[in-house]
N, C-alpha and C. Protein backbone atom coordinates (compact mmCIF):
# COMPACT_ATOMS: atom_id res chain seq x y z
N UNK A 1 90.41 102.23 88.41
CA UNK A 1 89.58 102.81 89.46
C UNK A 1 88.16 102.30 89.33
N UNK A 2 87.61 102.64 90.48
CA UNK A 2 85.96 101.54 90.71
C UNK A 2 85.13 102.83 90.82
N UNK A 3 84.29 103.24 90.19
CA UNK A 3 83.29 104.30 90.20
C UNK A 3 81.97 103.72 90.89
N UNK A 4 81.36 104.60 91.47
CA UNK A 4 80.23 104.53 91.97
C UNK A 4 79.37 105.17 91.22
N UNK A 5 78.20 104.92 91.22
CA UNK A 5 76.79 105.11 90.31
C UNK A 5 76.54 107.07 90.87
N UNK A 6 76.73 106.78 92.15
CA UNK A 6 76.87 108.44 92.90
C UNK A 6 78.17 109.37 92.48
N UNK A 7 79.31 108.82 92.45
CA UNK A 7 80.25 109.58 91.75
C UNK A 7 80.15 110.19 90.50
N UNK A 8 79.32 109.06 89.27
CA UNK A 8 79.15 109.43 88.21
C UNK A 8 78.27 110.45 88.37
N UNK A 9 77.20 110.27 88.81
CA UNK A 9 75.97 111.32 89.05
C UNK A 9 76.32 112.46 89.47
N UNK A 10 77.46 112.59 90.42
CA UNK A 10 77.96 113.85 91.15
C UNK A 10 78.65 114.58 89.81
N UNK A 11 79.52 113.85 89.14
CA UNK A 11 80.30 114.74 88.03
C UNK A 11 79.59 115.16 86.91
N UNK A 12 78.27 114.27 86.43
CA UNK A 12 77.30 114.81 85.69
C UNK A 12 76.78 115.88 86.28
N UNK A 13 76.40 116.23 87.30
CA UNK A 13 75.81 117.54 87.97
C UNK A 13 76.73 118.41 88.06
N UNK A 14 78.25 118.32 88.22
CA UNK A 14 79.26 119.32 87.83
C UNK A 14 79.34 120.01 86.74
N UNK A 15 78.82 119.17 85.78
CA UNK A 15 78.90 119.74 84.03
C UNK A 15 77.33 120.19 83.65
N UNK A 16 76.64 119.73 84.34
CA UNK A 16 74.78 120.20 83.58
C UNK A 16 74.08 120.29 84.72
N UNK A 17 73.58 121.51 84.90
CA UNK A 17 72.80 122.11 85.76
C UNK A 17 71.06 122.01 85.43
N UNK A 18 71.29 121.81 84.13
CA UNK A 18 69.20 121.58 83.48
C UNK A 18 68.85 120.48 84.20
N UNK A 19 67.33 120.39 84.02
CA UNK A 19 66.80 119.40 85.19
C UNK A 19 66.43 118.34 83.63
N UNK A 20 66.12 119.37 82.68
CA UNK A 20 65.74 117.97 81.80
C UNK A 20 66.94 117.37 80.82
N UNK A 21 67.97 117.78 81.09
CA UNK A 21 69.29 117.45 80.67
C UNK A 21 70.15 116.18 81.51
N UNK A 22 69.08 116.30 83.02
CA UNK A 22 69.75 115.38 83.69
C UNK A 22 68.98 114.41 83.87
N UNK A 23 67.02 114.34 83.74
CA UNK A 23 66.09 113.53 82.87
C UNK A 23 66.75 112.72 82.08
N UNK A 24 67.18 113.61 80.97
CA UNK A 24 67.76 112.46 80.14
C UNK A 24 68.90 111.81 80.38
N UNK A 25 69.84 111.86 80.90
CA UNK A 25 70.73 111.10 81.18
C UNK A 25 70.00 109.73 82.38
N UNK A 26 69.25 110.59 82.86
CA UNK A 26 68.38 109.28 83.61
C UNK A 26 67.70 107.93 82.77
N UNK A 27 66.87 108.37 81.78
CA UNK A 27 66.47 107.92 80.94
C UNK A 27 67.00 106.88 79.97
N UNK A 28 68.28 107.44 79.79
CA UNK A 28 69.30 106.95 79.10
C UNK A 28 69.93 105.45 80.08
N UNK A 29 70.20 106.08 80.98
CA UNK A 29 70.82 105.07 82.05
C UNK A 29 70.36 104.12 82.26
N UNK A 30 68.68 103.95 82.29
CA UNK A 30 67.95 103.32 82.70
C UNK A 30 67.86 102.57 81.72
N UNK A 31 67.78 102.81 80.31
CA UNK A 31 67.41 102.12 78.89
C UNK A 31 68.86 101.57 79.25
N UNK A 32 69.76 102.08 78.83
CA UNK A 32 71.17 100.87 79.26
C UNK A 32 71.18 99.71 79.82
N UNK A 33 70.60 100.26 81.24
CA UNK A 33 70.57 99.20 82.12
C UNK A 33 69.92 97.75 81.97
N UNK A 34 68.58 98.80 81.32
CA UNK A 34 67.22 97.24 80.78
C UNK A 34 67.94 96.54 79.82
N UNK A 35 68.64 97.13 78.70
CA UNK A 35 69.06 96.64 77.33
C UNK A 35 70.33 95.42 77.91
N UNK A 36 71.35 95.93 78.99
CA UNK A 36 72.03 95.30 79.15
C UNK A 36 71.42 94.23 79.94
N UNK A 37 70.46 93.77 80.61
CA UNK A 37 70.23 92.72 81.65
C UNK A 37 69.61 91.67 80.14
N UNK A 38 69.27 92.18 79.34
CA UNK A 38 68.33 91.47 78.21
C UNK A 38 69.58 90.84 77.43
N UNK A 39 70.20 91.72 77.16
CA UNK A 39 71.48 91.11 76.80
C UNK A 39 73.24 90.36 77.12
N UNK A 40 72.72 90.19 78.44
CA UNK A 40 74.21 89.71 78.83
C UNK A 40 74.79 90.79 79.37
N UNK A 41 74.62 91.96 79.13
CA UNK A 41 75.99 92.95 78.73
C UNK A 41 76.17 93.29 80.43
N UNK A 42 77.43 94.16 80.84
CA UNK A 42 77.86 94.57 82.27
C UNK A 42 76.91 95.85 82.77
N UNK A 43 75.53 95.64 83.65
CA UNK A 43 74.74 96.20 83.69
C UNK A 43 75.16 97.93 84.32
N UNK A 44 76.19 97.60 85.31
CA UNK A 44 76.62 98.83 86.27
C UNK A 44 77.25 99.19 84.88
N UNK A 45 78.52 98.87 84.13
CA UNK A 45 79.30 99.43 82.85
C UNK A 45 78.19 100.24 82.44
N UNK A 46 77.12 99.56 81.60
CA UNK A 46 76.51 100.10 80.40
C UNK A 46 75.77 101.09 81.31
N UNK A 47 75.05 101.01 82.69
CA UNK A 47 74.36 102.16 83.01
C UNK A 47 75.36 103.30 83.20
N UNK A 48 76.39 103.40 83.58
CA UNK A 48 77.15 104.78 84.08
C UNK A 48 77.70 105.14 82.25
N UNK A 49 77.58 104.32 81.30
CA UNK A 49 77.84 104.70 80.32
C UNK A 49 77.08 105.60 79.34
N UNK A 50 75.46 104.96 79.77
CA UNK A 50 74.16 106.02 79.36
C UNK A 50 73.76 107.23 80.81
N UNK A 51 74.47 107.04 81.46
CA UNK A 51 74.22 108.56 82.76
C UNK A 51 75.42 109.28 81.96
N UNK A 52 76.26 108.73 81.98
CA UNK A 52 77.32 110.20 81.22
C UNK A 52 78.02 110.22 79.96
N UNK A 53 76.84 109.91 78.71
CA UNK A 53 77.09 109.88 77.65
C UNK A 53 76.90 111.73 77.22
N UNK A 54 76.49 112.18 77.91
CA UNK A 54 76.35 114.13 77.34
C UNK A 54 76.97 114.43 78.49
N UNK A 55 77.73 114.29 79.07
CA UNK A 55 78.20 115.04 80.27
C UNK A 55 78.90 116.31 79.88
N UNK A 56 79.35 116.83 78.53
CA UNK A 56 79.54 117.54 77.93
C UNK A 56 78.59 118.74 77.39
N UNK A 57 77.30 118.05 77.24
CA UNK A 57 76.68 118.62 76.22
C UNK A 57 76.07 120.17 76.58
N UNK A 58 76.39 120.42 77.83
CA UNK A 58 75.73 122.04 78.11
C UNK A 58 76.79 123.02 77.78
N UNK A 59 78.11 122.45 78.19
CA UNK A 59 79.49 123.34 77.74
C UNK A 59 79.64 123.20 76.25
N UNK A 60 79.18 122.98 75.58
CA UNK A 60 79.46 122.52 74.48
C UNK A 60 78.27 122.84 73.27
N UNK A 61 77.47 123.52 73.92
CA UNK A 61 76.21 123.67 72.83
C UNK A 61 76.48 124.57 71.77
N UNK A 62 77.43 125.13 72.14
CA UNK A 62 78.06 126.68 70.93
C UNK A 62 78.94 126.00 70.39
N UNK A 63 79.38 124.63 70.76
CA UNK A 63 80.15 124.31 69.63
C UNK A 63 79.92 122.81 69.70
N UNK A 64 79.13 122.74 69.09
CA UNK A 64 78.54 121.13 68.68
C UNK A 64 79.32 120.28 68.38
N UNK A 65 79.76 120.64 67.33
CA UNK A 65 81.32 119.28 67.00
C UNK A 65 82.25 119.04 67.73
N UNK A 66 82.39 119.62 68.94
CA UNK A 66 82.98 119.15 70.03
C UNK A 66 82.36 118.38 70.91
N UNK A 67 81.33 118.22 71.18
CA UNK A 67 79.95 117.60 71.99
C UNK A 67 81.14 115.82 71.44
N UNK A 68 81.22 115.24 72.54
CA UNK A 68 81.39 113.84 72.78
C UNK A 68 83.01 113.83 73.14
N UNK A 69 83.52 114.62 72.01
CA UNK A 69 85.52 114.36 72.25
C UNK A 69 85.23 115.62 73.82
N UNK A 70 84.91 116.69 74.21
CA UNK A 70 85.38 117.17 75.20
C UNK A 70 84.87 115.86 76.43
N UNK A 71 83.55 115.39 76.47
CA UNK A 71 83.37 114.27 77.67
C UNK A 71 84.15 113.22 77.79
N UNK A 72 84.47 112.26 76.34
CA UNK A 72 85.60 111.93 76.47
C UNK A 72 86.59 111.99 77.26
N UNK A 73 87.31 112.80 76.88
CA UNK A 73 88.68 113.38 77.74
C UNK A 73 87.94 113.87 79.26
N UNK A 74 87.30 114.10 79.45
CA UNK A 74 87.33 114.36 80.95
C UNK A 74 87.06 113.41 81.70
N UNK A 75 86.48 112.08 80.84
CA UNK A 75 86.26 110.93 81.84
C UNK A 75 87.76 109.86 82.05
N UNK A 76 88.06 110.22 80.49
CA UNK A 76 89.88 109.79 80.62
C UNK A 76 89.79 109.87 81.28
N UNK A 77 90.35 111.53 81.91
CA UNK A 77 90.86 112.02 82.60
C UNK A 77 90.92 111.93 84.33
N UNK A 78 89.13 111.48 84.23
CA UNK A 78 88.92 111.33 85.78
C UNK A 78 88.75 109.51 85.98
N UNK A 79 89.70 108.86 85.35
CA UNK A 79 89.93 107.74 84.93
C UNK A 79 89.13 106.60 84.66
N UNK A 80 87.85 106.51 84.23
CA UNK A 80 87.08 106.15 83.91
C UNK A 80 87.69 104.67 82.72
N UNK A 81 86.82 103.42 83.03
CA UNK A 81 87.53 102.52 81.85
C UNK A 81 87.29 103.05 80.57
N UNK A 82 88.32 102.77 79.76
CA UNK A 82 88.30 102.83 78.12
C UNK A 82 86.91 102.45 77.50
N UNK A 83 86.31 101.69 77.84
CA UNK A 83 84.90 100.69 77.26
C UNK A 83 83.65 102.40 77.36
N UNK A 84 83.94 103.05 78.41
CA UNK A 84 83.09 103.99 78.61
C UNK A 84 83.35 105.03 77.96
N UNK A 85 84.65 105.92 77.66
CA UNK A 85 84.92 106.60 77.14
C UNK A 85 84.80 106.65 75.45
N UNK A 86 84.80 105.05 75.25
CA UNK A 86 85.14 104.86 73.84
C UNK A 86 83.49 104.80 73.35
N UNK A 87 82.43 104.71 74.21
CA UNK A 87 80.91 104.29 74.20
C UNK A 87 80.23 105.97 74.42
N UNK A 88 80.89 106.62 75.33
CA UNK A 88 80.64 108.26 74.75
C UNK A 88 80.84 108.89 73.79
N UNK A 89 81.97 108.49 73.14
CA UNK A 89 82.71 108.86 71.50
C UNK A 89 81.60 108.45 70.51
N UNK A 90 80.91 106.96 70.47
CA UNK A 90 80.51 106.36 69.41
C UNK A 90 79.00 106.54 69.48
N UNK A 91 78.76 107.30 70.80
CA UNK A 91 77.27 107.63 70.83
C UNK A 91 76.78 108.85 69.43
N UNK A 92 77.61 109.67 69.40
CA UNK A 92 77.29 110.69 68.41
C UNK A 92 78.27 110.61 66.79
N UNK A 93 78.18 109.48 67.05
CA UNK A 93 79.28 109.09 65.46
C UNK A 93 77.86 109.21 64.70
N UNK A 94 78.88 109.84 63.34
CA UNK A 94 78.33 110.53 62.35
C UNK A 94 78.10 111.44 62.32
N UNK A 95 77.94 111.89 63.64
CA UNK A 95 77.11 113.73 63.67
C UNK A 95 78.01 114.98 64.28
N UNK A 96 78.96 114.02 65.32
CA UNK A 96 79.94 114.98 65.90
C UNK A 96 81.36 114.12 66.20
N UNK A 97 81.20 112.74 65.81
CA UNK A 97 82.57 111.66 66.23
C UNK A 97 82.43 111.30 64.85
N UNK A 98 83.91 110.52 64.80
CA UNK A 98 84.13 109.35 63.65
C UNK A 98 84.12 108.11 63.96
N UNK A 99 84.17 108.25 65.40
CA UNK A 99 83.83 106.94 66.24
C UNK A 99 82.61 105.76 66.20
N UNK A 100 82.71 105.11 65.28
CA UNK A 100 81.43 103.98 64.94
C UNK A 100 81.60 102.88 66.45
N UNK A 101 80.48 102.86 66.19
CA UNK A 101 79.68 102.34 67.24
C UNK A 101 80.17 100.43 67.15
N UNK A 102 80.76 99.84 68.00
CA UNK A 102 81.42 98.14 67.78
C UNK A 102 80.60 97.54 68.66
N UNK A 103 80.54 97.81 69.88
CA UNK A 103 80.09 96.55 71.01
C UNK A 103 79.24 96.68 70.99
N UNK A 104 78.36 96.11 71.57
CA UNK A 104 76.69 95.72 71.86
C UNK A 104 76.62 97.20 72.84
N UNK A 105 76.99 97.48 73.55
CA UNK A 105 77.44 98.82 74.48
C UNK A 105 77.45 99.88 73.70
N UNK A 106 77.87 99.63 72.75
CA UNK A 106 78.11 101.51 72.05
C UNK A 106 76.52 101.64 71.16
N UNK A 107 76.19 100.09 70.27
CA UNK A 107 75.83 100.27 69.46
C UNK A 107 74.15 100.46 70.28
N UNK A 108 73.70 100.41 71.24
CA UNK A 108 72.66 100.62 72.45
C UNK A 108 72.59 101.86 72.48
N UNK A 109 73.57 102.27 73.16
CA UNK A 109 73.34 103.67 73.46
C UNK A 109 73.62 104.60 72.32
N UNK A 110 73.77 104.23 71.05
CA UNK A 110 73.55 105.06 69.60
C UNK A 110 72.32 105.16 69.36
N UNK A 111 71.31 104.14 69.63
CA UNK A 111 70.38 103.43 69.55
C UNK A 111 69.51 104.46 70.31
N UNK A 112 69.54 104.33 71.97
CA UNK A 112 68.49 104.85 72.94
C UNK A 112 68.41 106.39 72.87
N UNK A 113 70.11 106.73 72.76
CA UNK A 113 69.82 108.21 72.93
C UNK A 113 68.31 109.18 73.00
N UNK A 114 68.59 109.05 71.33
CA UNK A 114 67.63 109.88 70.46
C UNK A 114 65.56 109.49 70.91
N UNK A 115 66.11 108.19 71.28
CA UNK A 115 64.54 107.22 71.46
C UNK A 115 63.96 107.63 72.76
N UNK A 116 64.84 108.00 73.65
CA UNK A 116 64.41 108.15 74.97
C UNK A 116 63.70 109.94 75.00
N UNK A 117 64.51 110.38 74.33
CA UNK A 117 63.52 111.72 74.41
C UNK A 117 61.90 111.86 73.21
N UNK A 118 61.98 110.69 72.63
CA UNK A 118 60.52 110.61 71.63
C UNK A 118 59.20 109.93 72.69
N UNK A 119 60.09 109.16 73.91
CA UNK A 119 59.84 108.24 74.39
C UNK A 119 59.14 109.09 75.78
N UNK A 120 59.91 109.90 75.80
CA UNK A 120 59.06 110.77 76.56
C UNK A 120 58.22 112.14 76.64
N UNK A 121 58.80 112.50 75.50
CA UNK A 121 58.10 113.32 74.94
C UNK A 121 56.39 112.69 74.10
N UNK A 122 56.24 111.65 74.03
CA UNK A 122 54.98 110.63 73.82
C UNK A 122 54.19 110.71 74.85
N UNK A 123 54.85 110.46 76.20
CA UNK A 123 54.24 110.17 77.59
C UNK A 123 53.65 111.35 77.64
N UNK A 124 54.87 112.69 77.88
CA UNK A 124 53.84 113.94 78.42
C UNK A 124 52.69 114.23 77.45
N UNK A 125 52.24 114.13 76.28
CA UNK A 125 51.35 114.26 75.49
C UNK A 125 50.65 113.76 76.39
N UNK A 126 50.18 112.40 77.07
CA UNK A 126 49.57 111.53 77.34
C UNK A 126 48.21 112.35 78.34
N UNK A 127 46.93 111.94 78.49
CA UNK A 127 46.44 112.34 79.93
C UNK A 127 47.32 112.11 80.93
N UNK A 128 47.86 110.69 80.77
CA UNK A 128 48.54 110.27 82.30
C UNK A 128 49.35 110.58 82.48
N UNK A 129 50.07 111.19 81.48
CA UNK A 129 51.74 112.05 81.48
C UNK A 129 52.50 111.03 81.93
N UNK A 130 52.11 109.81 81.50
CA UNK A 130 52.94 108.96 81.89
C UNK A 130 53.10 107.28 81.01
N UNK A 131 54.47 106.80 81.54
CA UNK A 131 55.14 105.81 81.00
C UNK A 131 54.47 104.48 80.74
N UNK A 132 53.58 104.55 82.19
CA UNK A 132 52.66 103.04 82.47
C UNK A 132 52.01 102.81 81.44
N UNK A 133 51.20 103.89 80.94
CA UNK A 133 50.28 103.23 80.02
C UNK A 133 50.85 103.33 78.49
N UNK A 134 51.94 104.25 78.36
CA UNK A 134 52.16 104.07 77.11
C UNK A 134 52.24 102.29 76.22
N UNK A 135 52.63 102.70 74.75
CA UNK A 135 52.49 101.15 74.41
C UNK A 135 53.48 101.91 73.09
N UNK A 136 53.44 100.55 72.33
CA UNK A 136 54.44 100.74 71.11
C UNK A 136 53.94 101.61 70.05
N UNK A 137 52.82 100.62 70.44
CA UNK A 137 52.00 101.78 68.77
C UNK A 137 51.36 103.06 68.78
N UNK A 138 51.52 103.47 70.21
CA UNK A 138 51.20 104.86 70.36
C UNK A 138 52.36 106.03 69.98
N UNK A 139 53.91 105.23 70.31
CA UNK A 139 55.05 105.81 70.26
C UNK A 139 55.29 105.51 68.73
N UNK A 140 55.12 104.56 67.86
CA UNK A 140 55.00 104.38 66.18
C UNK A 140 54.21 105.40 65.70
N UNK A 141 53.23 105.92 66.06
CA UNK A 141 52.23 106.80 65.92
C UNK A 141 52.85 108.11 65.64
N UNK A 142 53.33 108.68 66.92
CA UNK A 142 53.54 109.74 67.16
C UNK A 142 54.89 110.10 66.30
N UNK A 143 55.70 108.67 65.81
CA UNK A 143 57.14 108.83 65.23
C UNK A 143 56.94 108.87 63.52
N UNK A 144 55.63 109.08 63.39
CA UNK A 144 55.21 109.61 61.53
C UNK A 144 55.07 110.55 62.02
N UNK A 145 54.38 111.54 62.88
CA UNK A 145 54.15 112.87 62.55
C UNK A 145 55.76 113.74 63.05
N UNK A 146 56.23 114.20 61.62
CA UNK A 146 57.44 114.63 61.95
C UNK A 146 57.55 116.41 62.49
N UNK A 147 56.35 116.32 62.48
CA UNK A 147 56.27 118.03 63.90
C UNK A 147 56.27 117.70 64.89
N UNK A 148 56.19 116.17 65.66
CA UNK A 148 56.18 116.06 66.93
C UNK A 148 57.71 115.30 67.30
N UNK A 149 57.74 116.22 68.79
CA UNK A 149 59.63 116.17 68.89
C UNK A 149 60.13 115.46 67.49
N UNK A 150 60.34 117.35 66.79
CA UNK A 150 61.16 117.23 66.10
C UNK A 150 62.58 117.29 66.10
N UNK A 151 62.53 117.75 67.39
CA UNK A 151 64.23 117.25 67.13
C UNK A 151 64.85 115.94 67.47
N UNK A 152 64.14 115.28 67.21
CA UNK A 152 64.34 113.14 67.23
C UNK A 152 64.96 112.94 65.94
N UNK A 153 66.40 112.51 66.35
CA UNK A 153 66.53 111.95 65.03
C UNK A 153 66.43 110.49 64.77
N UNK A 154 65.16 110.27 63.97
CA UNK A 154 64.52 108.97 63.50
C UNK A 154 64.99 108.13 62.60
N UNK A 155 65.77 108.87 61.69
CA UNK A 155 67.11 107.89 60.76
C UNK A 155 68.39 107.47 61.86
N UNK A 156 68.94 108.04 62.86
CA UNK A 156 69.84 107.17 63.55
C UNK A 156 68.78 106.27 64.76
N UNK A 157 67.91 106.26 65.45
CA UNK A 157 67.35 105.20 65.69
C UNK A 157 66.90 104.07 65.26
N UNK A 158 66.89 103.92 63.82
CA UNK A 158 66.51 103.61 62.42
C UNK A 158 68.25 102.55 62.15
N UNK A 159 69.01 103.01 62.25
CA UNK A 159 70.41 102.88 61.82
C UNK A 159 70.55 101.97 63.24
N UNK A 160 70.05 102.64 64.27
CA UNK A 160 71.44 101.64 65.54
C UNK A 160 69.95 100.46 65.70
N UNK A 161 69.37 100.37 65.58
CA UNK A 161 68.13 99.07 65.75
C UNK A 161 69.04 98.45 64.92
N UNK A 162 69.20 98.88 63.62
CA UNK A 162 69.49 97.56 62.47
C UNK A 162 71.34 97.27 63.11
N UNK A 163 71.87 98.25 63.65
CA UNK A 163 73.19 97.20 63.95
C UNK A 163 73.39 97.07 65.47
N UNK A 164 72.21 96.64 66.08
CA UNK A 164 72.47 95.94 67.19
C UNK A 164 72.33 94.38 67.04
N UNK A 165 71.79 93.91 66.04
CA UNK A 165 70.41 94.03 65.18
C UNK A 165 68.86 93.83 66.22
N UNK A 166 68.26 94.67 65.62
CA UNK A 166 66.73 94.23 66.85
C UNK A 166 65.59 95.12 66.18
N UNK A 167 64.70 94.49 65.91
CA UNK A 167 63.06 95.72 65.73
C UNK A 167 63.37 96.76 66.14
N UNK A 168 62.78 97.56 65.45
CA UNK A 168 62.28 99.06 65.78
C UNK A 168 61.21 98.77 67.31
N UNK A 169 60.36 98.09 67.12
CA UNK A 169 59.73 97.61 67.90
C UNK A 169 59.62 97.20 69.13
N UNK A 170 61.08 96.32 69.30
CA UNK A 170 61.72 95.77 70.35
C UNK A 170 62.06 96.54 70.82
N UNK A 171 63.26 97.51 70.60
CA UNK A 171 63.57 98.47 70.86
C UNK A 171 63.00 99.82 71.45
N UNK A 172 62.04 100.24 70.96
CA UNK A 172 60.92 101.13 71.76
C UNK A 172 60.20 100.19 72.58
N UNK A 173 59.75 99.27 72.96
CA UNK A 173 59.19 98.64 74.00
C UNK A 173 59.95 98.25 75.05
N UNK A 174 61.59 97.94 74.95
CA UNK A 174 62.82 98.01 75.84
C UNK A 174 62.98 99.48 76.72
N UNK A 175 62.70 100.57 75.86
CA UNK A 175 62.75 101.80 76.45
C UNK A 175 61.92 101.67 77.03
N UNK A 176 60.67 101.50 76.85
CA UNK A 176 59.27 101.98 77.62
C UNK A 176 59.01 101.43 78.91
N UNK A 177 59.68 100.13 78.58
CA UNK A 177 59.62 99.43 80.04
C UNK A 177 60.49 100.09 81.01
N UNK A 178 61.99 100.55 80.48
CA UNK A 178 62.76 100.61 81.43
C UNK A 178 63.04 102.35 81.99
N UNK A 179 62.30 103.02 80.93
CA UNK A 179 61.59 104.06 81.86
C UNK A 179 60.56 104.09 82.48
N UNK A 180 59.39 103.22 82.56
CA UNK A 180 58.66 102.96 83.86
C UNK A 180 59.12 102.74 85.01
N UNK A 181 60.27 102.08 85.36
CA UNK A 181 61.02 101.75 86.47
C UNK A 181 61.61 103.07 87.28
N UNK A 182 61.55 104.14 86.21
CA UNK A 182 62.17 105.42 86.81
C UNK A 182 60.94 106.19 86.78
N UNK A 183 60.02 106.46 86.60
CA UNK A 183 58.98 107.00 86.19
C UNK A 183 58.92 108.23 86.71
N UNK A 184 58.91 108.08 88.35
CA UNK A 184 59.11 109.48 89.51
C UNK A 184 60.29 110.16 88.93
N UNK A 185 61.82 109.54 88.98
CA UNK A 185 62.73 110.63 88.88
C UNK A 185 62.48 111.00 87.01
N UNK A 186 61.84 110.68 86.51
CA UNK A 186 62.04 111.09 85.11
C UNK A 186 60.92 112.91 85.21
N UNK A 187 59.84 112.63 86.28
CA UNK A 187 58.95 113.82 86.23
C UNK A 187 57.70 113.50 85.50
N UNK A 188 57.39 112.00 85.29
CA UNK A 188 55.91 111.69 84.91
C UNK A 188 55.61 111.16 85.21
N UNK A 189 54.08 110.73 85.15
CA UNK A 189 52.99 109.99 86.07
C UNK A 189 52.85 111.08 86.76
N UNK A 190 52.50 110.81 87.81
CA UNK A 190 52.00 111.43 89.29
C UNK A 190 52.81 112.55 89.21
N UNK A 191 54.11 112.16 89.05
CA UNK A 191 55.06 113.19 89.60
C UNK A 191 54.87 114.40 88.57
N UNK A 192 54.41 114.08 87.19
CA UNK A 192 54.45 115.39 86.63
C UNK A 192 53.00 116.35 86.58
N UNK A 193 52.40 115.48 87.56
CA UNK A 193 50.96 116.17 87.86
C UNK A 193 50.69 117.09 89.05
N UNK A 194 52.42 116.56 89.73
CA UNK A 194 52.43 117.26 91.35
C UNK A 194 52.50 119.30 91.07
């Protein structure tokens, strides 16, 4: 079956009703998308793969170790290719899968997850509350002080840089760019001043 970018989006809004739950899947999507055009990889694949990598995660917050195998199975289910399902599994390996991360695809979005919410959580600090002006070393900055979004986990961003292989560096400047491109639907810049 051939999914549309709107289909996916529609069934993510079936499962998560938060606005910044669906931020991040934006966020996510978008880092996919950049990572994959940089790399070769199947840009539509890898983006619907970072839009519904938590499509689970609101049904599922009371029971965490289920977080990835229930989305899984429902994208089976709503027949989604294997490459995607198996790239939702390996997003949370180690923490809630046994599923290690293989393709350039899984090992990305192991990678962005966690980065995209430091990544924006940096911005709103900002005056400009926004993406444009951020830079690397403002987001390096903010990723020593471990009271700020603490719930980033900085050892698996740490882990999927080194097996994609790519900088820490590269890697947060890949995000930064490719959430500027979304900037409005993410809720910063302008938009989070409205």
């Amino acid at each position: 079956m051939n999914y549309t970018r709107e289909d996916a989006l529609n069934l993510l809004k079936q499962h998560n009703k938060d606005e910044g739950h669906i931020k991040h899947a934006l966020a996510v999507e978008a880092s996919m998308k950049y990572f994959a055009e940089k790399m070769n990889g199947d840009v539509e694949k890898w983006g619907l793969a970072g839009l519904l990598h938590d499509i689970d995660w609101e049904e599922m917050q009371n029971t965490p170790e289920r977080h990835t195998i229930e989305g899984a199975r429902w994208l089976s289910e709503e027949g989604y290719p294997e490459e995607i399902v198996r790239a939702v599994l390996a997003h949370g390996w180690g923490i809630c899968s046994n599923v290690k991360p293989e393709t350039d695809m899984e090992k990305v979005l192991f990678t962005v997850d966690e980065l995209t919410g430091l990544v924006m959580t940096a911005a709103l600090v900002r005056p400009s509350r926004s993406v444009r002006d951020l830079e690397v070393k403002s987001v390096k900055k903010k990723w020593k002080d471990k009271a700020f979004a603490k719930g980033v986990n900085r050892e698996l961003i740490v882990q999927g840089a080194e097996m994609i292989p790519m900088s820490l560096d590269t890697v947060i400047e890949w995000v930064i760019f490719a959430m500027r491109r979304i900037e409005p639907e993410l809720g910063l810049g302008a938009a989070a001043e409205a």
